[in-house]
N, C-alpha and C. Protein backbone atom coordinates (compact mmCIF):
# COMPACT_ATOMS: atom_id res chain seq x y z
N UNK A 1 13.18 -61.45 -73.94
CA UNK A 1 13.78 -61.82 -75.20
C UNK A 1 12.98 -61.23 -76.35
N UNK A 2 13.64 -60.54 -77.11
CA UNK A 2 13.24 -60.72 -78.74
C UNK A 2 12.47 -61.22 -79.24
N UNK A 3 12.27 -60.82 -80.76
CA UNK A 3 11.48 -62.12 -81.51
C UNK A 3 12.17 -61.36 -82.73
N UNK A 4 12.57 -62.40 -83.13
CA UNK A 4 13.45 -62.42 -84.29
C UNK A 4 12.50 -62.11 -86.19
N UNK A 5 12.00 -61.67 -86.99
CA UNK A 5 11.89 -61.77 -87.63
C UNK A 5 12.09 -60.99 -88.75
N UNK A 6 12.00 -62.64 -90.44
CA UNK A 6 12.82 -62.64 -91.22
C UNK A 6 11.82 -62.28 -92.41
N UNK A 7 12.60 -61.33 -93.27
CA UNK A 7 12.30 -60.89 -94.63
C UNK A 7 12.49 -61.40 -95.81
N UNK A 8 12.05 -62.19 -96.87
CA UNK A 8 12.44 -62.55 -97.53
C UNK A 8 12.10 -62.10 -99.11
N UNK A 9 12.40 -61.27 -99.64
CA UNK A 9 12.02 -60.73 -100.79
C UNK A 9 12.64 -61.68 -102.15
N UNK A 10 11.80 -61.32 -103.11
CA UNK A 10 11.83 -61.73 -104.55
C UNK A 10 11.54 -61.39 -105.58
N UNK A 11 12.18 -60.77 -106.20
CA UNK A 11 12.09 -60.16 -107.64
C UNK A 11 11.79 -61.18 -108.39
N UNK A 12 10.70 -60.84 -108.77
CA UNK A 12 10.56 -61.71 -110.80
C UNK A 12 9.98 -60.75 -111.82
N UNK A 13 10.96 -60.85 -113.07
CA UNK A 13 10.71 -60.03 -114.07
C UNK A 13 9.46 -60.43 -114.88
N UNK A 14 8.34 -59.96 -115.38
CA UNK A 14 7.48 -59.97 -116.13
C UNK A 14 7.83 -59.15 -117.23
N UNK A 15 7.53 -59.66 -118.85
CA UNK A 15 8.10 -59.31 -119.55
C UNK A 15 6.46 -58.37 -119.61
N UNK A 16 6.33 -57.15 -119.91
CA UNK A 16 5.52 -55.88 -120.40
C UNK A 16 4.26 -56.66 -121.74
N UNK A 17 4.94 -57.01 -121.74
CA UNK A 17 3.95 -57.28 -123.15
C UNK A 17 3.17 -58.64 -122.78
N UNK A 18 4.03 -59.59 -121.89
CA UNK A 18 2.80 -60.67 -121.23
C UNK A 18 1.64 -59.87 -120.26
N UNK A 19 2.16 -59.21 -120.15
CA UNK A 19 0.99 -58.38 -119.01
C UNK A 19 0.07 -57.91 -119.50
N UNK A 20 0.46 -57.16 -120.70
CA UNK A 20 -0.51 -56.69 -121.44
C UNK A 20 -1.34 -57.36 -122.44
N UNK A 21 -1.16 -59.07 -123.01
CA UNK A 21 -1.64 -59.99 -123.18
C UNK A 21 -2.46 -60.36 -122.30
N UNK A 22 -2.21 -60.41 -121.02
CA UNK A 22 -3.23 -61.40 -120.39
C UNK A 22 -3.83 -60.53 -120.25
N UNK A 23 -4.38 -58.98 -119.85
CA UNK A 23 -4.50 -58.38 -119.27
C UNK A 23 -5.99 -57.92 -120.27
N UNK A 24 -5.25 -58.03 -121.94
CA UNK A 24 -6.20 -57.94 -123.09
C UNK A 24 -7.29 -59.16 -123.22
N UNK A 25 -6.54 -60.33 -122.83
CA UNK A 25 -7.24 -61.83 -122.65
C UNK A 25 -8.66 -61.57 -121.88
N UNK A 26 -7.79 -61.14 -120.77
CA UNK A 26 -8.50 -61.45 -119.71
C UNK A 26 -10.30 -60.41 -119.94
N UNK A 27 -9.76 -59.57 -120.08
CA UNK A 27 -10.86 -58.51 -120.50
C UNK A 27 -12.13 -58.63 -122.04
N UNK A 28 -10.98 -59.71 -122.78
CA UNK A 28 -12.04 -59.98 -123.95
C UNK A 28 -12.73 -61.15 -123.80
N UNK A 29 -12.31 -61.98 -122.96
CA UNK A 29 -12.98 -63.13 -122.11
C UNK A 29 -14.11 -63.01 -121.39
N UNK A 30 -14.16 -61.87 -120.72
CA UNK A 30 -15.03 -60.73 -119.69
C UNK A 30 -16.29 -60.22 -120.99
N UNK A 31 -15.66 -59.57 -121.82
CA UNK A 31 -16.72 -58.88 -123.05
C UNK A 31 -17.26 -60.05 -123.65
N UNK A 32 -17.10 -61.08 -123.89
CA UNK A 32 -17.63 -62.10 -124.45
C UNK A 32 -18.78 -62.70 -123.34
N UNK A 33 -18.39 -63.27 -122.91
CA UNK A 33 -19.05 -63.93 -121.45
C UNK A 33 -20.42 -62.88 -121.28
N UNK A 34 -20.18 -61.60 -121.33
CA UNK A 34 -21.01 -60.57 -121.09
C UNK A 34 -22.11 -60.81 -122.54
N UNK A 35 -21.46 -60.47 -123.35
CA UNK A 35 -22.65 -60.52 -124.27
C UNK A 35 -23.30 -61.82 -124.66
N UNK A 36 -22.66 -63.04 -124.62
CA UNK A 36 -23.61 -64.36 -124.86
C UNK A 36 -24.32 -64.38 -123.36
N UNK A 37 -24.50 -63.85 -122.32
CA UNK A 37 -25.02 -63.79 -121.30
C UNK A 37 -26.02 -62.77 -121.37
N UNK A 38 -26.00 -61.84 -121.86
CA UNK A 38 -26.61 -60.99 -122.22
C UNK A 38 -28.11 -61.09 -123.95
N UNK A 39 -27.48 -62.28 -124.50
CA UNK A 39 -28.22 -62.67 -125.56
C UNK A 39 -27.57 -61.55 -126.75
N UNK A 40 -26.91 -61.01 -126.79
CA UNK A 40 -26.21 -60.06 -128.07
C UNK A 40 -24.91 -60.99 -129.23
N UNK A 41 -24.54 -62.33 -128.39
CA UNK A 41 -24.15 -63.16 -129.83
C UNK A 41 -24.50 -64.75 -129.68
N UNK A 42 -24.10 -64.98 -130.61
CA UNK A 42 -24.97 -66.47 -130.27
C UNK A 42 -23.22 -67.24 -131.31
N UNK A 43 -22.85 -68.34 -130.56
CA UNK A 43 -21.59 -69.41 -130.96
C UNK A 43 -22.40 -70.73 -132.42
N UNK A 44 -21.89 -70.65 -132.96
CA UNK A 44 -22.25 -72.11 -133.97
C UNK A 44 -20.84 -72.49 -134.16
N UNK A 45 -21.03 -74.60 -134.28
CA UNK A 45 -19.86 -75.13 -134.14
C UNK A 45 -20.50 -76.21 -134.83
N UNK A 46 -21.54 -76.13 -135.68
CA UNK A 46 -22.14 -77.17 -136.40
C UNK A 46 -21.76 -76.83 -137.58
N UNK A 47 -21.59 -78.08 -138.20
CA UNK A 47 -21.70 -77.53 -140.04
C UNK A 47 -22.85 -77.20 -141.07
N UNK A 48 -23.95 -77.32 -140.07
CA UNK A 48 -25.00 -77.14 -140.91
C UNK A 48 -25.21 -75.12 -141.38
N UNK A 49 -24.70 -74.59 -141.19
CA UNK A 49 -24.43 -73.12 -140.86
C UNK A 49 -22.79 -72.52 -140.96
N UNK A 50 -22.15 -71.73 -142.08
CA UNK A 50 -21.07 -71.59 -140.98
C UNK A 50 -20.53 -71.40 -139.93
N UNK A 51 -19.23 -72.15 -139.23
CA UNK A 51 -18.98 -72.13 -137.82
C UNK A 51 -18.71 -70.22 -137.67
N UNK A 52 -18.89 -70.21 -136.61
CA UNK A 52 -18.38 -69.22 -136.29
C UNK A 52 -19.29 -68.18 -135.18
N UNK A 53 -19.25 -67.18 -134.83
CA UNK A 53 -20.05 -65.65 -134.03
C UNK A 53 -21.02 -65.02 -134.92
N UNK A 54 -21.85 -64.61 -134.41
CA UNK A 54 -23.15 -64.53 -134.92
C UNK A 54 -23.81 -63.53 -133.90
N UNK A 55 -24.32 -62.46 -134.50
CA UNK A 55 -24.43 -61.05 -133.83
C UNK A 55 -25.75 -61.09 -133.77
N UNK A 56 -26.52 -60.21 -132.87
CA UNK A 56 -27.68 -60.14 -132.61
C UNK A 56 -28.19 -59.23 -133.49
N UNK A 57 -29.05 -59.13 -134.04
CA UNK A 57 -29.53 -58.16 -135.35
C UNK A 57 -30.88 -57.94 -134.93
N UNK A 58 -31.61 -56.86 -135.87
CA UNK A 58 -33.37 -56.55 -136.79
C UNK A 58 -33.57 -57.97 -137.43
N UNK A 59 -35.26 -58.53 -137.83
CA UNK A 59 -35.48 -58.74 -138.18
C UNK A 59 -35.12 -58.72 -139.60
N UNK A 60 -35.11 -57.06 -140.07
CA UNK A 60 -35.02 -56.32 -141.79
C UNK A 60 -33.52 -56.53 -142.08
N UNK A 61 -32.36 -56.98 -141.59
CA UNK A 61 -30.81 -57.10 -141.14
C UNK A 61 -30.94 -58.50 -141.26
N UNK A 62 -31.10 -59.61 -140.54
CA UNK A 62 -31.12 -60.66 -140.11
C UNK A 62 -30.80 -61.45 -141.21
N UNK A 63 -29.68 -62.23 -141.61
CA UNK A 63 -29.71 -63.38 -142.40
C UNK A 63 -29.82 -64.46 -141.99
N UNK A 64 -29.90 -64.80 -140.83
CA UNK A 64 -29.85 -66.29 -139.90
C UNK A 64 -31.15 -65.82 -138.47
N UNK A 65 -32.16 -66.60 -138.56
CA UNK A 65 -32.62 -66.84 -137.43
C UNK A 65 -32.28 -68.24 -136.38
N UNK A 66 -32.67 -68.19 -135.56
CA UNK A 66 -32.65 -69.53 -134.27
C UNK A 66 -33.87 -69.57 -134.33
N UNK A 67 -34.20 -70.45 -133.85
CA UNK A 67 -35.65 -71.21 -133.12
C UNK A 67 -35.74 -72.67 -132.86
N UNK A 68 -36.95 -72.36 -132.35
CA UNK A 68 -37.25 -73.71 -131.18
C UNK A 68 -38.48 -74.46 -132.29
N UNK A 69 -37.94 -76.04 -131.81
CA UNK A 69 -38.96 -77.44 -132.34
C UNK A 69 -40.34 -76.61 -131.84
N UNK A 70 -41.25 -77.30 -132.10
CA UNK A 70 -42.68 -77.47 -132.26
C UNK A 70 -43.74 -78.86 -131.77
N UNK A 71 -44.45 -78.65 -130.88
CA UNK A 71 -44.89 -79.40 -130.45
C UNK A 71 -44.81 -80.92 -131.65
N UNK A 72 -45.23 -80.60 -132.67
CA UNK A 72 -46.06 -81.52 -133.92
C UNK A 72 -44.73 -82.05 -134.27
N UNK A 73 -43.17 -81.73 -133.96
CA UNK A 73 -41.95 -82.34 -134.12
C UNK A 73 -41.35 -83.17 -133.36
N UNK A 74 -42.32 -83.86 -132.35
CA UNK A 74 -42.16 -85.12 -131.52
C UNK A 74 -41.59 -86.00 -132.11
N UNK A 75 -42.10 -86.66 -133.20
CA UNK A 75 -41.38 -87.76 -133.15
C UNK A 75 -40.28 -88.19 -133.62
N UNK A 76 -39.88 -86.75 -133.98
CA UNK A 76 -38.08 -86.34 -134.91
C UNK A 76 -37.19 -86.92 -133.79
N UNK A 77 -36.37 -87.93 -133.75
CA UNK A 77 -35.34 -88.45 -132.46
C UNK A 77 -34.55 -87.29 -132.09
N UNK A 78 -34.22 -86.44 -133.13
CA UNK A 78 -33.48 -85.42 -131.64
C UNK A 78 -34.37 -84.31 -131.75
N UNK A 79 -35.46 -84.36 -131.21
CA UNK A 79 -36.35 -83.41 -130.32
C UNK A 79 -36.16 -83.08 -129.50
N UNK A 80 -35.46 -83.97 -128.40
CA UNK A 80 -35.64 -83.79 -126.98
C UNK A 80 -33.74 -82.83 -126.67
N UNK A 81 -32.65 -82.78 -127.99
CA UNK A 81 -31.68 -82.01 -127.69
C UNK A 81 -32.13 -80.84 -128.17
N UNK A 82 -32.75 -80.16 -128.25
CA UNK A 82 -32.79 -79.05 -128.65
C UNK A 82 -34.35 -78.46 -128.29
N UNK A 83 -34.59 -77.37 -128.08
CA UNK A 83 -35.58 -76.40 -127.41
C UNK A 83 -36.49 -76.28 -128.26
N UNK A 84 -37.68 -77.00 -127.21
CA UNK A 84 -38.57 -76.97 -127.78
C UNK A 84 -40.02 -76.34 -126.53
N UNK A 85 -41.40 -76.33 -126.59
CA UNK A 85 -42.32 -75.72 -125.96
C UNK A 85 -41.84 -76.03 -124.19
N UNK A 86 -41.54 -77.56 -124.46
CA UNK A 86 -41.69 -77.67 -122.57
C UNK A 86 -40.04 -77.34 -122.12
N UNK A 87 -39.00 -77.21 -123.08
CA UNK A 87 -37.68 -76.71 -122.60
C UNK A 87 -36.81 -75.66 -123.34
N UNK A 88 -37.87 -74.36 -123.25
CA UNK A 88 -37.68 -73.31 -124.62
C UNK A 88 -36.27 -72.90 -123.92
N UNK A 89 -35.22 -73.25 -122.80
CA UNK A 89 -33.50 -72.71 -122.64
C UNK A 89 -32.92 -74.15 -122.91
N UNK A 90 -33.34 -74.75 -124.16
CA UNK A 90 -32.28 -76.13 -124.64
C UNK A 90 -31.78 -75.15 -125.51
N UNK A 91 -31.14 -76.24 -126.60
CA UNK A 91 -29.92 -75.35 -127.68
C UNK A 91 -31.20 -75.42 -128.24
N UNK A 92 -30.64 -73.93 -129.08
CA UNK A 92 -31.59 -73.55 -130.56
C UNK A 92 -31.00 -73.78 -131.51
N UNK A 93 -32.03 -73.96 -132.65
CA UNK A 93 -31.50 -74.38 -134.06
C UNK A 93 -31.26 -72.88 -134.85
N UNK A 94 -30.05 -72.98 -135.27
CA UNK A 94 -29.61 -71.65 -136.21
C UNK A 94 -29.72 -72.06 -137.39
N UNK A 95 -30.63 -71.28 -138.24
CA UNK A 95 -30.07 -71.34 -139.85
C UNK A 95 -30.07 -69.97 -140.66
N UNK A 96 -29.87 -70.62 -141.61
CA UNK A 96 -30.59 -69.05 -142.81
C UNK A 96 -31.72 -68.75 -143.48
N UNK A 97 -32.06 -67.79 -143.37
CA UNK A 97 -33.05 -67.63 -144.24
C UNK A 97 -33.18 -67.31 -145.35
N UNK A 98 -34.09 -68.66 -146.59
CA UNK A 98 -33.88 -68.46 -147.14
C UNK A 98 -34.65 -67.65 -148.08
N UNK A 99 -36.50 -67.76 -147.46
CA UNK A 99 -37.38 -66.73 -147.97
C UNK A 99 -38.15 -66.16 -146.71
N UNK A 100 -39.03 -65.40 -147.12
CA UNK A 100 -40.09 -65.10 -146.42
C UNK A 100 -41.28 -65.08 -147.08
N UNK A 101 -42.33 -66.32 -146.39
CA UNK A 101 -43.70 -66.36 -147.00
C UNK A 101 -44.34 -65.19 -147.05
N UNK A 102 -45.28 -65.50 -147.70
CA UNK A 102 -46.62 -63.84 -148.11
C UNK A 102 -47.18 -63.90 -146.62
N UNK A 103 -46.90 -65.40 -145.49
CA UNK A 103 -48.21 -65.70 -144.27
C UNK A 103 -47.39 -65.18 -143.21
N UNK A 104 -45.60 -64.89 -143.48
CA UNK A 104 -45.37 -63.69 -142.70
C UNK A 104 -44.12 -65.46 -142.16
N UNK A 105 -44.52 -66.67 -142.43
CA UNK A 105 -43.48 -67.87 -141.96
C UNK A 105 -42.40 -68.14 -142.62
N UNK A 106 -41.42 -68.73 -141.99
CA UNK A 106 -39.59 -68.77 -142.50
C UNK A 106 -39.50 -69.92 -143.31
N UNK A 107 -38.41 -69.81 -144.34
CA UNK A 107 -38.25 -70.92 -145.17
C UNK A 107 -36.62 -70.82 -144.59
N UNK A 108 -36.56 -71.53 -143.79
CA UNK A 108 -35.13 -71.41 -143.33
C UNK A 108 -33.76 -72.49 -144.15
N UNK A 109 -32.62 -72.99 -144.04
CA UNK A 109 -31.96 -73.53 -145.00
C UNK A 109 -31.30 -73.78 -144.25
N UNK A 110 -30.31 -74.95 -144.05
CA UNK A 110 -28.69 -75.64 -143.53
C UNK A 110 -27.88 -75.15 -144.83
N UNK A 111 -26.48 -75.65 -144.30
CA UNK A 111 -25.53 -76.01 -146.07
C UNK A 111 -25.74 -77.20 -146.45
N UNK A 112 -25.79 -77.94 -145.22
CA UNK A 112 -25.53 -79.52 -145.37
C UNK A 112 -26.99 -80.36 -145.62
N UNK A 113 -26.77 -81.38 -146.48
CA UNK A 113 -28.23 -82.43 -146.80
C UNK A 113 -28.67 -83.00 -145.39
N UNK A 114 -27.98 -82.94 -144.70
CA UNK A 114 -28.73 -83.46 -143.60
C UNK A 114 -29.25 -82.67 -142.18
N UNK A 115 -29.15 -80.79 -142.59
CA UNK A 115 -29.61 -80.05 -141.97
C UNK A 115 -31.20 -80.25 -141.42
N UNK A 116 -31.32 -79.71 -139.96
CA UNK A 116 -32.45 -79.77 -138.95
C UNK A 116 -32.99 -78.14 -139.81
N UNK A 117 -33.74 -78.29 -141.40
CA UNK A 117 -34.25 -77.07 -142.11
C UNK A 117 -35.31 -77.89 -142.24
N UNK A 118 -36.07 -76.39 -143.21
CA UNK A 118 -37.73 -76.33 -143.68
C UNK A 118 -37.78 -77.58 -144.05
N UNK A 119 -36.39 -78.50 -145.33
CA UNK A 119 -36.88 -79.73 -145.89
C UNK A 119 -37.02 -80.74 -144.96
N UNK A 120 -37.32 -80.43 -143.78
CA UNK A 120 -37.55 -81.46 -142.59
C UNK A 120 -38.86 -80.81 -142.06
N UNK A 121 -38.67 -79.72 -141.42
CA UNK A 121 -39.60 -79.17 -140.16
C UNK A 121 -40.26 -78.08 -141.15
N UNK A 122 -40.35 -78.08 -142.09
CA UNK A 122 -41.72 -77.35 -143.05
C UNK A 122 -41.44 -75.70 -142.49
N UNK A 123 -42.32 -74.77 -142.94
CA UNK A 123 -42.16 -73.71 -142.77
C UNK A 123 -41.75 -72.93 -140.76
N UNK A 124 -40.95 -72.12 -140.90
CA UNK A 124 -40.90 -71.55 -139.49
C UNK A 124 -42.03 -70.08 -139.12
N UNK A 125 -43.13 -70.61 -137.79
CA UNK A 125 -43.14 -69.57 -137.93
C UNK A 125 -43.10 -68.70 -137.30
N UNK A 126 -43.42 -67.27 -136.97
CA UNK A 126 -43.20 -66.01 -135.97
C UNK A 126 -42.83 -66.71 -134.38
N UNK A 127 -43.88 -67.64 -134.10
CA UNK A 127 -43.74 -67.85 -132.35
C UNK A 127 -42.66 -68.83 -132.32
N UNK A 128 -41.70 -69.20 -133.20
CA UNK A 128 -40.74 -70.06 -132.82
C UNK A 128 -39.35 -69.72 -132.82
N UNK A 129 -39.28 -68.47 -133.37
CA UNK A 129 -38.22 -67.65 -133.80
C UNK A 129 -37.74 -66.86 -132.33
N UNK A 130 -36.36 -67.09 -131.49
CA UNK A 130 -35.88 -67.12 -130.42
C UNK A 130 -35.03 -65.91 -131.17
N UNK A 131 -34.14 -65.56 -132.05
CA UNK A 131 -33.88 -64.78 -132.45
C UNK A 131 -33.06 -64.33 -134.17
N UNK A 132 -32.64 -63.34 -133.87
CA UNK A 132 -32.53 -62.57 -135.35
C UNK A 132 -30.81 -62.27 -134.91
N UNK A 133 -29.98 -63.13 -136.36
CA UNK A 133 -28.78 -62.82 -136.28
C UNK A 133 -28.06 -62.48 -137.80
N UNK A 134 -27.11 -62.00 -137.50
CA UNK A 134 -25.89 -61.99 -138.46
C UNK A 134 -24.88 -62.40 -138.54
N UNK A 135 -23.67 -62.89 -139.52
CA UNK A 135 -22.56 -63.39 -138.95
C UNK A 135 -21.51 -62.33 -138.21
N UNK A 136 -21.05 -62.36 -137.51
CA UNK A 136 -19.95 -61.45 -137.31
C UNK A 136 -18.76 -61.81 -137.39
N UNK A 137 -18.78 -63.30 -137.29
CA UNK A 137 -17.03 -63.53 -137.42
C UNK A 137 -17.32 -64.92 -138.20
N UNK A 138 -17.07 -65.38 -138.72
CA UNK A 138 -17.09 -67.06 -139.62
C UNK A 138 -15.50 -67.46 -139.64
N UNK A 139 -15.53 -68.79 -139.05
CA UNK A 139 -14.04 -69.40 -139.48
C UNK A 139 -14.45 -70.63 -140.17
N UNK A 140 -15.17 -70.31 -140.97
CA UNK A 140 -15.72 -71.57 -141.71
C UNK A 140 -15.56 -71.58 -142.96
N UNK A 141 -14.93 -72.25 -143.64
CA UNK A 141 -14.99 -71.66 -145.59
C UNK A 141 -16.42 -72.22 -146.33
N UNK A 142 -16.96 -73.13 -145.55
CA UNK A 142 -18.22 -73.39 -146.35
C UNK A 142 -19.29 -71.81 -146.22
N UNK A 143 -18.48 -70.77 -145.62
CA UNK A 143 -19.45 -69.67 -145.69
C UNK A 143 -19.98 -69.40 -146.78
N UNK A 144 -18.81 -69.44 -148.23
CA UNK A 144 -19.45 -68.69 -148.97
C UNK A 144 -20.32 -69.98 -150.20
N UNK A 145 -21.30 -70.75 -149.68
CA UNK A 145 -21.11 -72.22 -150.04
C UNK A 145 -23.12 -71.46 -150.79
N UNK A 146 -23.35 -70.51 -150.03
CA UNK A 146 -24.65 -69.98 -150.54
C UNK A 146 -24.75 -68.80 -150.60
N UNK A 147 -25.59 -67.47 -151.26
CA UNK A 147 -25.56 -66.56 -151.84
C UNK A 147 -25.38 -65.54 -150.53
N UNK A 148 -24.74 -64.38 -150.72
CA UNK A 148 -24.95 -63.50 -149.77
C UNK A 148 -25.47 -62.61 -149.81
N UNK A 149 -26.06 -62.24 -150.61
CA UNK A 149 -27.85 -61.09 -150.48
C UNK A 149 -28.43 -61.71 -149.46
N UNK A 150 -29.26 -60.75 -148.88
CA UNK A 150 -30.24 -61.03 -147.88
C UNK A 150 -31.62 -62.03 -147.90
N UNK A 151 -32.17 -62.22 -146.88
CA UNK A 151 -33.37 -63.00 -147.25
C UNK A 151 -34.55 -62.44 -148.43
N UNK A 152 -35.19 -63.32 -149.70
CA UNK A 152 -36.09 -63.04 -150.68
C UNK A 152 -37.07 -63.10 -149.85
N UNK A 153 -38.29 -62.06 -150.52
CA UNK A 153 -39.49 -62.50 -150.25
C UNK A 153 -40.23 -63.01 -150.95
N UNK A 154 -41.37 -63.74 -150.59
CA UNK A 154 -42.08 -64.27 -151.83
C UNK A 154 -41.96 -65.59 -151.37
């Protein structure tokens, strides 16, 4: 005897342009993933900063650094969310900069009065600085809430 078998086919239309949506999705999902994995952008979703993408930059470029608490910032209650000596891969604190001392340390800035800045944690300096950014994309309107020239010295 035989063996009988059955074919069953099925057409489904994909419209061209969903394909090429996901297809764009899918790939800028991929480029993203790659570079915050890579350390080339860094996400903010706080208001102390505008929200938004934030590019990896120079020092001499840089309007926003990150960095990590400091031992001597123990007894600040949220010390322990954010990266500090004994857990330098917690979240880092992003701000702006707003000078640069003559001793070479950051006078960094929030927008908001109740920013994790200098008027809390006093000057930033060289060994705490995780990195050097720029904005690249802001969906935030408090962006333009402070000056956009670069960091002063002095």
């Amino acid at each position: 005897m035989g063996t009988w078998y059955s074919t069953l086919t099925c057409h489904v239309r994909i419209p061209m342009g969903l394909v090429i949506a996901t297809v764009l999705l899918a790939a800028a999902t991929l480029a993203v993933a790659t570079a915050v994995g890579h350390g080339w952008i860094i996400g903010n979703a706080t208001p102390s900063v505008p929200r938004g993408v934030y590019l990896r930059s120079s020092p001499e470029a840089a309007s926003h650094v990150s960095f990590c608490l400091d031992t001597h910032h123990r007894e600040l209650r949220l010390y322990d969310n954010y990266c500090r000596p004994e857990q330098p891969t917690a979240t880092r604190i992003l701000k702006r900069i707003e000078r640069k001392l003559p001793n070479g340390q950051l006078i960094v800035r929030g927008n908001t009065e109740r920013s994790l800045d200098s008027r809390l944690l006093g000057p930033i300096a060289m060994s705490r600085i995780q990195g050097w950014w720029r904005p690249l994309v802001v969906i935030d309107p408090i962006a333009a809430t402070y000056p956009t020239e670069g960091p002063h010295d002095g």
